[in-house]
C-alpha atoms as a PDB file:
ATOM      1  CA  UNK A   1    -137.823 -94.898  65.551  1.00  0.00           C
ATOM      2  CA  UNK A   2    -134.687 -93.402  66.573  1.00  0.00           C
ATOM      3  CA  UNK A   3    -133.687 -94.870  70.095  1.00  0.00           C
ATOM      4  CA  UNK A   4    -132.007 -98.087  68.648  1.00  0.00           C
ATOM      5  CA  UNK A   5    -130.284-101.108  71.465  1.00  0.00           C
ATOM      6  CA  UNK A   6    -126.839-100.128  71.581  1.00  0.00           C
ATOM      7  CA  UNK A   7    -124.956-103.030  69.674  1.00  0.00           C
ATOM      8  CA  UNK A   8    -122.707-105.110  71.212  1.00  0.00           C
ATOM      9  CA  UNK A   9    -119.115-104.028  71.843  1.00  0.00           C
ATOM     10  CA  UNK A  10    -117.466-107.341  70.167  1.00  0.00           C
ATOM     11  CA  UNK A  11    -119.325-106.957  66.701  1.00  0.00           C
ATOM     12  CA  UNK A  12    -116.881-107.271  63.963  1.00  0.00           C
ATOM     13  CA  UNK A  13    -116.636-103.900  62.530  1.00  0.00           C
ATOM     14  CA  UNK A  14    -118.103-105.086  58.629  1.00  0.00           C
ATOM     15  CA  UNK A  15    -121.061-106.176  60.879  1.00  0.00           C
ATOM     16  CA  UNK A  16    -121.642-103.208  63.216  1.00  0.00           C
ATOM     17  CA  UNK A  17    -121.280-100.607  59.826  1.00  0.00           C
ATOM     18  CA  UNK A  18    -123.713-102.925  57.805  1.00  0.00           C
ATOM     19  CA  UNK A  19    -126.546-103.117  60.503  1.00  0.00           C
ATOM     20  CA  UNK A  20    -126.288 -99.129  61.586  1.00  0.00           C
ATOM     21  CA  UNK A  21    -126.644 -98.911  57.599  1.00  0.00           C
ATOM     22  CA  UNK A  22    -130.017-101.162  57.734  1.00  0.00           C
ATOM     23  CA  UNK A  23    -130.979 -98.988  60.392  1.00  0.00           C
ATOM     24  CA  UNK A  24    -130.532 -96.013  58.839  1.00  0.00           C
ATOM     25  CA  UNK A  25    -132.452 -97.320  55.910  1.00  0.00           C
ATOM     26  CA  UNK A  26    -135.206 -99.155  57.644  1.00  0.00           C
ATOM     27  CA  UNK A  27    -135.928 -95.069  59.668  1.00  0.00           C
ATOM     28  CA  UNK A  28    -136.074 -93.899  56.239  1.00  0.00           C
ATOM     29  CA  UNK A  29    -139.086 -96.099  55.583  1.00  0.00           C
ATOM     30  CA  UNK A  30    -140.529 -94.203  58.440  1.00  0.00           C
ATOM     31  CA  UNK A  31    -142.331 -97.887  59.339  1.00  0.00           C
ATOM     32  CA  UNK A  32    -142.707 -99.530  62.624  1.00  0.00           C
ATOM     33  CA  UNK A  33    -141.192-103.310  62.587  1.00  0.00           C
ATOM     34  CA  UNK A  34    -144.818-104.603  62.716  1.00  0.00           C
ATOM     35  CA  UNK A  35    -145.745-102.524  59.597  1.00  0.00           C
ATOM     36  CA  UNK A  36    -142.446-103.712  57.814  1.00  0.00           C
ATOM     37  CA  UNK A  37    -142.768-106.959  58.565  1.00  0.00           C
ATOM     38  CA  UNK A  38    -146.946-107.025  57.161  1.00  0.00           C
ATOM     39  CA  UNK A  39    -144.691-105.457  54.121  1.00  0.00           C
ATOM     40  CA  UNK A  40    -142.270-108.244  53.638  1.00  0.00           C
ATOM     41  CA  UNK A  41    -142.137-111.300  53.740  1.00  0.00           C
ATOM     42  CA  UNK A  42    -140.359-111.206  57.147  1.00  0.00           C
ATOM     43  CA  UNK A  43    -141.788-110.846  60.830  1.00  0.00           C
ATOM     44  CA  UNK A  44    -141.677-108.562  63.173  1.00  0.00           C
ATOM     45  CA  UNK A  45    -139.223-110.918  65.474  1.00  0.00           C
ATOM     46  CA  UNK A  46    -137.171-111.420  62.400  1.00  0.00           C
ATOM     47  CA  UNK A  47    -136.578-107.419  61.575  1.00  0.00           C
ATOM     48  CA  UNK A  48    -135.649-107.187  65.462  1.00  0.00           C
ATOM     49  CA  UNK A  49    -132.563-109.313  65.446  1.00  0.00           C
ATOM     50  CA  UNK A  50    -131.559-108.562  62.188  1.00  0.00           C
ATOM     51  CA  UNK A  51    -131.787-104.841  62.831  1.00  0.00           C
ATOM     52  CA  UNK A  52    -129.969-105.818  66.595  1.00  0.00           C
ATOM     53  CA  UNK A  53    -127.286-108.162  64.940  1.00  0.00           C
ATOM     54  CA  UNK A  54    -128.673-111.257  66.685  1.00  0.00           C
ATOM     55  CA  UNK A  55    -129.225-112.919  63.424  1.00  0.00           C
ATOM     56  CA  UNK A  56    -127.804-111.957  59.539  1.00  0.00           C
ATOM     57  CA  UNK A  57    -130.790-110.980  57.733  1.00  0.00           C
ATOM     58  CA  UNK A  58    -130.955-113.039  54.396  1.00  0.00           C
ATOM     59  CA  UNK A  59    -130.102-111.251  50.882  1.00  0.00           C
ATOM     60  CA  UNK A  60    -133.955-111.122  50.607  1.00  0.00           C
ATOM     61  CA  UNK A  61    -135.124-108.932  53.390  1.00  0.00           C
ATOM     62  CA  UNK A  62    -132.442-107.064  52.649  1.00  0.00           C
ATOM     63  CA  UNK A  63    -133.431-106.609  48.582  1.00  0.00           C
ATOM     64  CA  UNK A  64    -136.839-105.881  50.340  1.00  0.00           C
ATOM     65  CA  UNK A  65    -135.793-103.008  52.794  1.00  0.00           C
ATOM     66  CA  UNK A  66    -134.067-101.507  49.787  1.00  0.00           C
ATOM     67  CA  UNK A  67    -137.481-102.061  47.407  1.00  0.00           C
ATOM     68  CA  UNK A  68    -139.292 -99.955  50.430  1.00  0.00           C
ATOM     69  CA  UNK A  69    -136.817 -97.803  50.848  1.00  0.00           C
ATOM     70  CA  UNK A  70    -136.806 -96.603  47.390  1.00  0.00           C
ATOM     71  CA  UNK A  71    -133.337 -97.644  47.277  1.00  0.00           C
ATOM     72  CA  UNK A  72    -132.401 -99.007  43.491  1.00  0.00           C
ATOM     73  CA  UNK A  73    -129.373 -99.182  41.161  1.00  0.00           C
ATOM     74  CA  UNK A  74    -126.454 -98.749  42.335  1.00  0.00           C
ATOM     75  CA  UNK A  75    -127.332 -97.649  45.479  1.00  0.00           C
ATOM     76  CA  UNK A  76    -129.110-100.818  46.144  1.00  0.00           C
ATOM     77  CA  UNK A  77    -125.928-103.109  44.775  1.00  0.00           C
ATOM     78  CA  UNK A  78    -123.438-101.344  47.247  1.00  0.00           C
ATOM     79  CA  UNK A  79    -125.978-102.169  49.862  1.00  0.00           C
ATOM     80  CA  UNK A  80    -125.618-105.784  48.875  1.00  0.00           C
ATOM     81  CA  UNK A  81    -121.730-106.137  48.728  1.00  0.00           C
ATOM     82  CA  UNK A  82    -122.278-104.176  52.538  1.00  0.00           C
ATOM     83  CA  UNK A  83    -124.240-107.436  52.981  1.00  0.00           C
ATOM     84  CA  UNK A  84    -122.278-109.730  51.762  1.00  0.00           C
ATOM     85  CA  UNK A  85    -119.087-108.638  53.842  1.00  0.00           C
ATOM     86  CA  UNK A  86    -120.979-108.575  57.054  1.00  0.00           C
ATOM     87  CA  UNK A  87    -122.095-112.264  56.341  1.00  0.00           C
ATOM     88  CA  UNK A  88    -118.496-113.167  56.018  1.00  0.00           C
ATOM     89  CA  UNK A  89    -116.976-111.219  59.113  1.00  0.00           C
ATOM     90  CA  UNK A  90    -120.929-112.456  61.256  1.00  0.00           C
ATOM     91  CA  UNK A  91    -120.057-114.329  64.236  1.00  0.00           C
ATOM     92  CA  UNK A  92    -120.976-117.853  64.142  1.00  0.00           C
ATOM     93  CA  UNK A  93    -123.198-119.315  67.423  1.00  0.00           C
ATOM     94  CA  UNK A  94    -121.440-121.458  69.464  1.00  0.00           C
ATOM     95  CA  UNK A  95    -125.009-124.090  69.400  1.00  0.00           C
ATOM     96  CA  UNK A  96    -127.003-125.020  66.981  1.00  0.00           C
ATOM     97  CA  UNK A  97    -129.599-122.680  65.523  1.00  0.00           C
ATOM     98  CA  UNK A  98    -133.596-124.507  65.380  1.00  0.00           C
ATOM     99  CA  UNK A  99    -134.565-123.907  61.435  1.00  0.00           C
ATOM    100  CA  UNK A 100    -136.071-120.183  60.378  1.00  0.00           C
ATOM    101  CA  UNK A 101    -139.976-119.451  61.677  1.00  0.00           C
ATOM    102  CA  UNK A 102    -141.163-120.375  58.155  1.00  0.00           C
ATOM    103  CA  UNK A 103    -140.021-123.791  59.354  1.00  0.00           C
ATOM    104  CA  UNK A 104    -137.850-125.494  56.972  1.00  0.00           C
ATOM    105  CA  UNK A 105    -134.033-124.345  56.499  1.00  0.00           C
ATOM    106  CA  UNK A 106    -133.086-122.753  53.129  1.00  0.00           C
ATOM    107  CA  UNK A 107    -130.973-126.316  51.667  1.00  0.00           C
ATOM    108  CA  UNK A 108    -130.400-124.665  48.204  1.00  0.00           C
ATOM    109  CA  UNK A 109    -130.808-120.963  47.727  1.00  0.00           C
ATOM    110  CA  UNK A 110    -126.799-119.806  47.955  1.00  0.00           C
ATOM    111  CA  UNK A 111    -127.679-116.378  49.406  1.00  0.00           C
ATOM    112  CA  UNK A 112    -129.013-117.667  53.140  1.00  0.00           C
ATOM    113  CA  UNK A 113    -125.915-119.503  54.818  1.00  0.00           C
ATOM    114  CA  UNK A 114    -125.038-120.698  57.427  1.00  0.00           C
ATOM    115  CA  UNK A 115    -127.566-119.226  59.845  1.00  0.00           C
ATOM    116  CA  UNK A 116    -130.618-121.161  57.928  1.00  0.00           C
ATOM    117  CA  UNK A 117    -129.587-124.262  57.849  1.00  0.00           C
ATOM    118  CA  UNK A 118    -130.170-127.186  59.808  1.00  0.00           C
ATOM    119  CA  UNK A 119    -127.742-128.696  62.094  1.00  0.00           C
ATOM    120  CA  UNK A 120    -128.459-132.367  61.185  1.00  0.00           C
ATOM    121  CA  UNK A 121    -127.262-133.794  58.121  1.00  0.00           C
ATOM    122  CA  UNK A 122    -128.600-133.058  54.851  1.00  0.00           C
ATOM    123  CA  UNK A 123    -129.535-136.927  52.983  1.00  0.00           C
ATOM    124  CA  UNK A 124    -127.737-136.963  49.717  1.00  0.00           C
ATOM    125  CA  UNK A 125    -129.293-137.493  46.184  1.00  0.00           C
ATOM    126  CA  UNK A 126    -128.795-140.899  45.008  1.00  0.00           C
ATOM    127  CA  UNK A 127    -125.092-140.746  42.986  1.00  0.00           C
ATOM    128  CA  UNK A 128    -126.407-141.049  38.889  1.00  0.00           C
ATOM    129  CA  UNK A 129    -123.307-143.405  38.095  1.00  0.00           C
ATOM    130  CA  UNK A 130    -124.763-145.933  41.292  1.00  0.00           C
ATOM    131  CA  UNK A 131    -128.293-145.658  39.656  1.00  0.00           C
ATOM    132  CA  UNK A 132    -126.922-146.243  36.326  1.00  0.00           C
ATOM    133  CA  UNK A 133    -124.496-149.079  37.156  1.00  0.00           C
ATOM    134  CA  UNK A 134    -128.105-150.350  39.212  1.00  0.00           C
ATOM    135  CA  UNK A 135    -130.155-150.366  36.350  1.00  0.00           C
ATOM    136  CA  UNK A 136    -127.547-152.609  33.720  1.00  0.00           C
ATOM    137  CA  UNK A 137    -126.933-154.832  36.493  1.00  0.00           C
ATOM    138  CA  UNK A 138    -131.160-155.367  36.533  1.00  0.00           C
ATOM    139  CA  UNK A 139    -131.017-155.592  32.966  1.00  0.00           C
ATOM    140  CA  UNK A 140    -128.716-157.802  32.823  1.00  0.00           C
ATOM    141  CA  UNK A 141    -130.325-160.260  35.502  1.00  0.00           C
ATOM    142  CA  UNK A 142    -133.573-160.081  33.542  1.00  0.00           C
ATOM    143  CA  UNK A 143    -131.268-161.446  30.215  1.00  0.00           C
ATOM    144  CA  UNK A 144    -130.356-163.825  31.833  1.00  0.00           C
ATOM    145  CA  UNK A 145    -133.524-164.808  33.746  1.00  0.00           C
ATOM    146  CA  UNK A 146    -135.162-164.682  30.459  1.00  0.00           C
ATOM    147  CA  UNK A 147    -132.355-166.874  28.859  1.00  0.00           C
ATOM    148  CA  UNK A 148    -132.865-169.636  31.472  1.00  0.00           C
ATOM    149  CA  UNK A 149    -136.140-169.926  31.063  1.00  0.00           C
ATOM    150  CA  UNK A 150    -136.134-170.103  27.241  1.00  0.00           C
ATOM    151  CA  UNK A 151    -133.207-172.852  27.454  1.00  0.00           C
ATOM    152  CA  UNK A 152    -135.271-174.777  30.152  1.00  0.00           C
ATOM    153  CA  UNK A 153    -138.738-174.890  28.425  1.00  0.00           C
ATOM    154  CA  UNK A 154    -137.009-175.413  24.908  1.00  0.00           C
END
């Protein structure tokens, strides 16, 4: 439990603080990173880089290290602004990350950013003034479809 990787000398300082935190917290579970990850809803893999800064852990692992932990209130909330300011300062990979092991990227949970989503782009929703303007123009067509026909049988 207590002979962590060294971490690399280029790690932002916000980042390098917040995972020798997560350590900290994930020896006072007193678990192995098999029996954490049969605890959460992460993997063994996963713990490893986020507890060796290869990969920002989402806000949920995190939340469920602190659950373990026994780490609540307060306690637990400065552990998630810790988070948050080692997401920001995180450095980026220079290629594009394949989507998480559960398979699809997080599209719309706000806490999992960059790091979870896919590299190809996202299809929009169809605009609601297009499908709107769509649906008169149909009506419309059908009035007068309707029209014709009346005049021309009458």
């Amino acid at each position: 439990m207590g002979a962590w990787q060294p971490l690399p000398d280029d790690l932002p300082s916000e980042v390098r603080h917040f995972v020798e935190q997560l350590r900290q917290l994930k020896d006072r579970t007193g678990l192995s990173l098999v029996a954490l990850g049969a605890r959460t809803a992460y993997s063994k893999s996963s713990w490893h880089r986020y507890l060796n800064a290869g990969q920002p852990p989402p806000r949920q692992a995190v939340a469920a290290l602190c659950r373990i932990a026994g780490l609540d209130g307060p306690d637990a909330e400065r552990f998630t602004v810790r988070w948050e300011l080692a997401v920001q300062a995180w450095p980026r990979p220079t290629t594009p990350q394949p989507p998480s092991e559960g398979g699809e990227a997080y599209e719309d949970d706000p806490t999992l950013p960059w790091w979870d989503e896919r590299p190809e782009k996202r299809t929009r929703a169809p605009d609601l003034n297009r499908v709107l303007l769509s649906a008169v123009l149909l009506l419309v067509l059908l009035l007068v479809a309707g029209v014709a026909g009346a005049v021309a049988s009458g």
